[in-house]
PDB file of N, CA and C in Angstrom:
ATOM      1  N   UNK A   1      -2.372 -27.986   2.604  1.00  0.00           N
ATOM      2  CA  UNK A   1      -3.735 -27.652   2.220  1.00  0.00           C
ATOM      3  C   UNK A   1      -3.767 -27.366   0.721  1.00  0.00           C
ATOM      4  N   UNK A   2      -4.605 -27.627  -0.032  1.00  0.00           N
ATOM      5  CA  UNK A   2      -5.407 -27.576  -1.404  1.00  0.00           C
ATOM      6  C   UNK A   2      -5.537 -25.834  -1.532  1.00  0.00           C
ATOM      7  N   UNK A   3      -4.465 -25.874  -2.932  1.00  0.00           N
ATOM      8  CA  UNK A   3      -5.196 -24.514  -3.275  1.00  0.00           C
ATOM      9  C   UNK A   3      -6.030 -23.949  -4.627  1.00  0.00           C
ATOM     10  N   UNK A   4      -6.898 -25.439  -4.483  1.00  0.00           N
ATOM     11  CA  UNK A   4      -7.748 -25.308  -5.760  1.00  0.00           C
ATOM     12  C   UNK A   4      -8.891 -24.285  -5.466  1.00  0.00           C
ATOM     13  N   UNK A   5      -9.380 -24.638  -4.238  1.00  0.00           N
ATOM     14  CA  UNK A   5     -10.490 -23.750  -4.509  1.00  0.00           C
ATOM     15  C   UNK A   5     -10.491 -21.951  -4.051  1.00  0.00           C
ATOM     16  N   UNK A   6      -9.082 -21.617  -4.467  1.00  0.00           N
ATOM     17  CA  UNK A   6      -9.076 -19.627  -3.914  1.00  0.00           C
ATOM     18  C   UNK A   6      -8.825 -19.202  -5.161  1.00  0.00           C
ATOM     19  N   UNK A   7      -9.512 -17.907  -4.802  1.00  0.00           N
ATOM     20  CA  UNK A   7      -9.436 -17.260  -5.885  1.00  0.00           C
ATOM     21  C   UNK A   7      -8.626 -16.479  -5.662  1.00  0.00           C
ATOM     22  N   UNK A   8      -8.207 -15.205  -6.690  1.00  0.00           N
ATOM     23  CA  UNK A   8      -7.082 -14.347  -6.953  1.00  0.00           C
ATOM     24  C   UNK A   8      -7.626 -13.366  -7.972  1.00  0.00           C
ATOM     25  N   UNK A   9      -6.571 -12.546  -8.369  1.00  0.00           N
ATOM     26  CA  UNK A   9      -6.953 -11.422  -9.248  1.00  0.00           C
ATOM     27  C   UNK A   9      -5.807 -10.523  -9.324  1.00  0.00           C
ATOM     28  N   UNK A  10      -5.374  -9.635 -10.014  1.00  0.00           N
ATOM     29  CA  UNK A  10      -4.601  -9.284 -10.174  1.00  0.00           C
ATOM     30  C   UNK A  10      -4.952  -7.439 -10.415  1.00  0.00           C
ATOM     31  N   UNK A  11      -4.412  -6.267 -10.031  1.00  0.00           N
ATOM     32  CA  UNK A  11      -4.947  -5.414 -10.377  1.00  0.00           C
ATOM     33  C   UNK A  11      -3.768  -4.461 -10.344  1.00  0.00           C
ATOM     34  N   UNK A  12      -3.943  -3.172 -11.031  1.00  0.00           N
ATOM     35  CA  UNK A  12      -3.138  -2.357 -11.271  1.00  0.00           C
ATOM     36  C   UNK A  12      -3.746  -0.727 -10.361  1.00  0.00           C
ATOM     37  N   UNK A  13      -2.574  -0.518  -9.599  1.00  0.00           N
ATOM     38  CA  UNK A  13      -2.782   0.520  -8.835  1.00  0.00           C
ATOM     39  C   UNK A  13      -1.385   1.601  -8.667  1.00  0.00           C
ATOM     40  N   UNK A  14      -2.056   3.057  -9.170  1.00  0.00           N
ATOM     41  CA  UNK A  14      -0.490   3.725  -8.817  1.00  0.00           C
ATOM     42  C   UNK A  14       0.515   3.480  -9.904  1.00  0.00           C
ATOM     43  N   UNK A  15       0.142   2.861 -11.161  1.00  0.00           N
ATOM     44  CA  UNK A  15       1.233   2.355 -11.948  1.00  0.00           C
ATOM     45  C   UNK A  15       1.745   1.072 -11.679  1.00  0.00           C
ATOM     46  N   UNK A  16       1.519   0.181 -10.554  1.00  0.00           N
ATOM     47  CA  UNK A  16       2.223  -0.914 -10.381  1.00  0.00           C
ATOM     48  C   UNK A  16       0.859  -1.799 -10.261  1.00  0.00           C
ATOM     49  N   UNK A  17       1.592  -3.379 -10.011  1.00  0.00           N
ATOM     50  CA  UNK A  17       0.396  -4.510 -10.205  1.00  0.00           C
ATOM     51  C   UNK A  17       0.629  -4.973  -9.259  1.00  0.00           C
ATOM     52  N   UNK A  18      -0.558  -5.260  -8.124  1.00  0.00           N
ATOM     53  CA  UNK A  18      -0.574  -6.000  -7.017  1.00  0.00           C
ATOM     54  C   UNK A  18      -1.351  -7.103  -7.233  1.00  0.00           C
ATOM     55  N   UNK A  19      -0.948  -8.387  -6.827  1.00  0.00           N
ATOM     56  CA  UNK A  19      -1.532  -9.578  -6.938  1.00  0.00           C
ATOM     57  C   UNK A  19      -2.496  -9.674  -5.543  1.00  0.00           C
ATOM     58  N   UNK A  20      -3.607 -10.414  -5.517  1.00  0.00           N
ATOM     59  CA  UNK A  20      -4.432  -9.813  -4.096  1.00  0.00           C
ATOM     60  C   UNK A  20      -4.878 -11.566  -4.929  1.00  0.00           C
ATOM     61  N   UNK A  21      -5.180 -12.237  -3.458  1.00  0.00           N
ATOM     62  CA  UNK A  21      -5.365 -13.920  -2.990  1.00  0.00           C
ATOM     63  C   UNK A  21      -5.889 -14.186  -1.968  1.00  0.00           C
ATOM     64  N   UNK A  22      -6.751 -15.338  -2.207  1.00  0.00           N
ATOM     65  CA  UNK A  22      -7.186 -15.858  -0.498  1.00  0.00           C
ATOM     66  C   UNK A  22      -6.680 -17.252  -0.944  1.00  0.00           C
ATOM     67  N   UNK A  23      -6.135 -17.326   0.564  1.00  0.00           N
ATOM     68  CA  UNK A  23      -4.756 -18.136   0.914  1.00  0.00           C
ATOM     69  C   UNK A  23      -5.066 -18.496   2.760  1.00  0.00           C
ATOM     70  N   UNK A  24      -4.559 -19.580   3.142  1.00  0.00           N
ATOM     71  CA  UNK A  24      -4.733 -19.916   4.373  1.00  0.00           C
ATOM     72  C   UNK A  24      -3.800 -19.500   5.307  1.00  0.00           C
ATOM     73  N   UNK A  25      -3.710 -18.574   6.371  1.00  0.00           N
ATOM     74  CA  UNK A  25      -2.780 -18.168   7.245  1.00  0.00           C
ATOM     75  C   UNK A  25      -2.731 -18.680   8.455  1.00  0.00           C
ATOM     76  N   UNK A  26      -1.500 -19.784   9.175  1.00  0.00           N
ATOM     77  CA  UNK A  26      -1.754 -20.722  10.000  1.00  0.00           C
ATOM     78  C   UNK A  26      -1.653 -19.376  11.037  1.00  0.00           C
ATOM     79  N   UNK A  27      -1.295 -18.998  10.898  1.00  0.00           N
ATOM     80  CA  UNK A  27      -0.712 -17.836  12.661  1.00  0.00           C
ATOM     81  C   UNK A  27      -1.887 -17.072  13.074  1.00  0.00           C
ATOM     82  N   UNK A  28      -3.052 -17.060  12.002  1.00  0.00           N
ATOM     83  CA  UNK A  28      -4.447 -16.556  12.401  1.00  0.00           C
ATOM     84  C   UNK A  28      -5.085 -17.617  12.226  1.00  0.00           C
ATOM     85  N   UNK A  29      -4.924 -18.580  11.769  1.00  0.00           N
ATOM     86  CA  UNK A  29      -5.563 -20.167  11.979  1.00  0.00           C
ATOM     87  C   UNK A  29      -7.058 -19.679  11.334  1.00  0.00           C
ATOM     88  N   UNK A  30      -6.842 -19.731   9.883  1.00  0.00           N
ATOM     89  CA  UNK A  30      -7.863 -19.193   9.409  1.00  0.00           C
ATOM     90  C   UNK A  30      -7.597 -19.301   7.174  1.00  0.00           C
ATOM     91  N   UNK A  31      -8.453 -18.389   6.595  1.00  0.00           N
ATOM     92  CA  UNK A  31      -8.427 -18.368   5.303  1.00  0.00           C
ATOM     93  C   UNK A  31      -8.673 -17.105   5.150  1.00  0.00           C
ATOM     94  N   UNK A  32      -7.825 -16.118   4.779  1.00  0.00           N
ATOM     95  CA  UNK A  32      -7.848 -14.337   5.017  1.00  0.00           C
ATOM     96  C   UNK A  32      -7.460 -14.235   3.151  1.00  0.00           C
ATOM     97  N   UNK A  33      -7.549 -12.899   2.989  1.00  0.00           N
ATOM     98  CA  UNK A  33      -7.228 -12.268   1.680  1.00  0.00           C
ATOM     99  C   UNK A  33      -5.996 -11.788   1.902  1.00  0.00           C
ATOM    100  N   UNK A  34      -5.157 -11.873   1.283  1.00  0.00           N
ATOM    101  CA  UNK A  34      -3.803 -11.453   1.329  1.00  0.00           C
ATOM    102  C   UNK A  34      -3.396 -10.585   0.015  1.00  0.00           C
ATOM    103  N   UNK A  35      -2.122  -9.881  -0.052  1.00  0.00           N
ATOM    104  CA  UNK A  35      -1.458  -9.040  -0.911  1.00  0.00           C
ATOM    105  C   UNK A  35       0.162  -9.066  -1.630  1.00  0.00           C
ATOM    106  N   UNK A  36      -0.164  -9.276  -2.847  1.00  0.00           N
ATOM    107  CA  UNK A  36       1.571  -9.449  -3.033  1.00  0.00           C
ATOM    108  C   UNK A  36       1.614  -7.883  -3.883  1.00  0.00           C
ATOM    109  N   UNK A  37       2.955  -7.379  -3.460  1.00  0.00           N
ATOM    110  CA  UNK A  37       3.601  -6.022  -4.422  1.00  0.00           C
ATOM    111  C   UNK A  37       4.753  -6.820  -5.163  1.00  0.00           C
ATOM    112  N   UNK A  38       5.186  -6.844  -6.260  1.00  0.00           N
ATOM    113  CA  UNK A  38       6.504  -7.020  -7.048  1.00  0.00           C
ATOM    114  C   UNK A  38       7.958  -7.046  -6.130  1.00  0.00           C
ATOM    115  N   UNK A  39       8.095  -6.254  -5.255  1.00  0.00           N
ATOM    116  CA  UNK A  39       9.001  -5.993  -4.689  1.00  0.00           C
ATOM    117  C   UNK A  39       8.910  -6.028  -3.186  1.00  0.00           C
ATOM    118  N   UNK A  40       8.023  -6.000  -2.477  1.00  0.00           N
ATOM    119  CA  UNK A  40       7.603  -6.642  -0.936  1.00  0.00           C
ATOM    120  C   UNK A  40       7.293  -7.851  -0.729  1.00  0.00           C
ATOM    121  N   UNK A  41       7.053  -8.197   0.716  1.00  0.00           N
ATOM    122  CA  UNK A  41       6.847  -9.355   0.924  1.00  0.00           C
ATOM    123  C   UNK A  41       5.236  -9.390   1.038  1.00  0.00           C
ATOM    124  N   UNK A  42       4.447 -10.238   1.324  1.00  0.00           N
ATOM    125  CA  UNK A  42       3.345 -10.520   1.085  1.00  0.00           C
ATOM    126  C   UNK A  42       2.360  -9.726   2.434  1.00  0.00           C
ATOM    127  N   UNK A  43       1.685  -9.083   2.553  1.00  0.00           N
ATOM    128  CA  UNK A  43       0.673  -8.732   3.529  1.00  0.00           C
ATOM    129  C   UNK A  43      -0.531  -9.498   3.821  1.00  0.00           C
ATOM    130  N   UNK A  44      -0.739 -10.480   4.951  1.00  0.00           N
ATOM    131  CA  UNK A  44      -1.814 -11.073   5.023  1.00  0.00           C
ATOM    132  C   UNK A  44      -2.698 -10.660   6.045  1.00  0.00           C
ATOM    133  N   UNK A  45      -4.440 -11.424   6.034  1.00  0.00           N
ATOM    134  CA  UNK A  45      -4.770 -11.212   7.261  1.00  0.00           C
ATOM    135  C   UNK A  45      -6.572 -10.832   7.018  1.00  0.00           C
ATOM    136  N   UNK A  46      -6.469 -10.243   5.675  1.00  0.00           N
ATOM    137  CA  UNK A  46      -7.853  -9.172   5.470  1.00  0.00           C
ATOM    138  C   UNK A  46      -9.190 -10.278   5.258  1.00  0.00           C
ATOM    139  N   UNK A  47     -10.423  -9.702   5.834  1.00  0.00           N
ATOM    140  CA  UNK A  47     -11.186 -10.675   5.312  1.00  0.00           C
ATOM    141  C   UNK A  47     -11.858 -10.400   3.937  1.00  0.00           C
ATOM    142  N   UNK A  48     -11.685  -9.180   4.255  1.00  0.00           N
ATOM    143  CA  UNK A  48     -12.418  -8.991   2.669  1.00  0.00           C
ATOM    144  C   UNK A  48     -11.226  -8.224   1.595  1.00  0.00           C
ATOM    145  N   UNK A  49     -11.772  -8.723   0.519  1.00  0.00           N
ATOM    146  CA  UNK A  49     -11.035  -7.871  -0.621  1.00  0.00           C
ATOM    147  C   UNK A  49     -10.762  -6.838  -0.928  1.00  0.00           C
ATOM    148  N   UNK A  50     -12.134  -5.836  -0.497  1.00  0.00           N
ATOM    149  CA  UNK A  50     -11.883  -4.722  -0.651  1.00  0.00           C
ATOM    150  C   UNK A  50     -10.994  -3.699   0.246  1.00  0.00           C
ATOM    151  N   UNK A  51     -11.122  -4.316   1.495  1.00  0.00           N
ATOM    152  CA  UNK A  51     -10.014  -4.401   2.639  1.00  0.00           C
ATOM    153  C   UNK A  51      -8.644  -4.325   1.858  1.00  0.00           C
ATOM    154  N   UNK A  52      -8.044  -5.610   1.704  1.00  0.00           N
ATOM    155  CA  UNK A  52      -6.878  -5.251   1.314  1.00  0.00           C
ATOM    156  C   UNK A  52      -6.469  -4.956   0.204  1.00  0.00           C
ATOM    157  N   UNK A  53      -7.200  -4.199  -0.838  1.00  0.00           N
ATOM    158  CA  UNK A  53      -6.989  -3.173  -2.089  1.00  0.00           C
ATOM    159  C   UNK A  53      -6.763  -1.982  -1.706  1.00  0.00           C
ATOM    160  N   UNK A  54      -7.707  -1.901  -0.556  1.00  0.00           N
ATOM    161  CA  UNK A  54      -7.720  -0.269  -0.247  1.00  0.00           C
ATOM    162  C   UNK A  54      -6.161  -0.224   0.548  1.00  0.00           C
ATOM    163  N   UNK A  55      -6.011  -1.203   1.276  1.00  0.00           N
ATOM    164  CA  UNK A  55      -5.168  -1.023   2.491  1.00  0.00           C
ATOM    165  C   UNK A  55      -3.749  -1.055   1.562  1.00  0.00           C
ATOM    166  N   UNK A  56      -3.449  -1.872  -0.153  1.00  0.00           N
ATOM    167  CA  UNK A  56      -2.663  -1.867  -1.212  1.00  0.00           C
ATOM    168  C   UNK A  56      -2.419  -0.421  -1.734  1.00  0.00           C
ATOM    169  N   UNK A  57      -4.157   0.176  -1.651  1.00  0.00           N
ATOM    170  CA  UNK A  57      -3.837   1.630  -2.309  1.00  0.00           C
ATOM    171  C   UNK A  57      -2.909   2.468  -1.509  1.00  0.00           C
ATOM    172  N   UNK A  58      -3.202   2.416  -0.306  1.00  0.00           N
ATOM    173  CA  UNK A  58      -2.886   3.112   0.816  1.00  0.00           C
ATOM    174  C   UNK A  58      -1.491   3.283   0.998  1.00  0.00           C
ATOM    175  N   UNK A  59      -1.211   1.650   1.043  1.00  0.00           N
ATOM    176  CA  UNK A  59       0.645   1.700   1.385  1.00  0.00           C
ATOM    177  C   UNK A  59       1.354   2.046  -0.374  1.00  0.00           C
ATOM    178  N   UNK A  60       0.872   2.410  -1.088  1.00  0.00           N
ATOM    179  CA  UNK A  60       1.392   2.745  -2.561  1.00  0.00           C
ATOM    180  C   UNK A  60       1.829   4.105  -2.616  1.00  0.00           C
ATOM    181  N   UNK A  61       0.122   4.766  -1.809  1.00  0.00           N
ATOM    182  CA  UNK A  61       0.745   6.037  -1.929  1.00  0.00           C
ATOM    183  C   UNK A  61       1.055   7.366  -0.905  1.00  0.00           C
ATOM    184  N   UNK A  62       1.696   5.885   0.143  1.00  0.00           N
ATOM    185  CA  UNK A  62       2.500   6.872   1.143  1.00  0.00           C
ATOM    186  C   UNK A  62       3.749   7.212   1.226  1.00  0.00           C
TER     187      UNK A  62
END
């Protein structure tokens, strides 16, 4: 699949930079917002953005 048309963004939370993407996830057979940390593996699934920023803030500062 084409990944011309997703967008992305990049943001800083907690001191660190999480990359946040919509990206196609075959195992939900779908196009969800997803999460990269520097040092984890990727969290997918969210439909909305603000979803998985918050859910970024969340696992940062537990």
């Amino acid at each position: 699949m084409n990944n011309a048309g997703y967008v992305f963004g990049l943001y800083r939370i907690c001191g660190q930079t999480i990359y946040v993407y919509k990206a196609p996830v075959p195992h939900l057979q779908g196009v969800f917002w997803c999460f990269k940390l520097a040092d984890r593996d990727p969290v997918e699934g969210f439909r909305t953005r603000k979803a998985a920023i918050a859910y970024a803030q969340r696992s940062l500062t537990s």
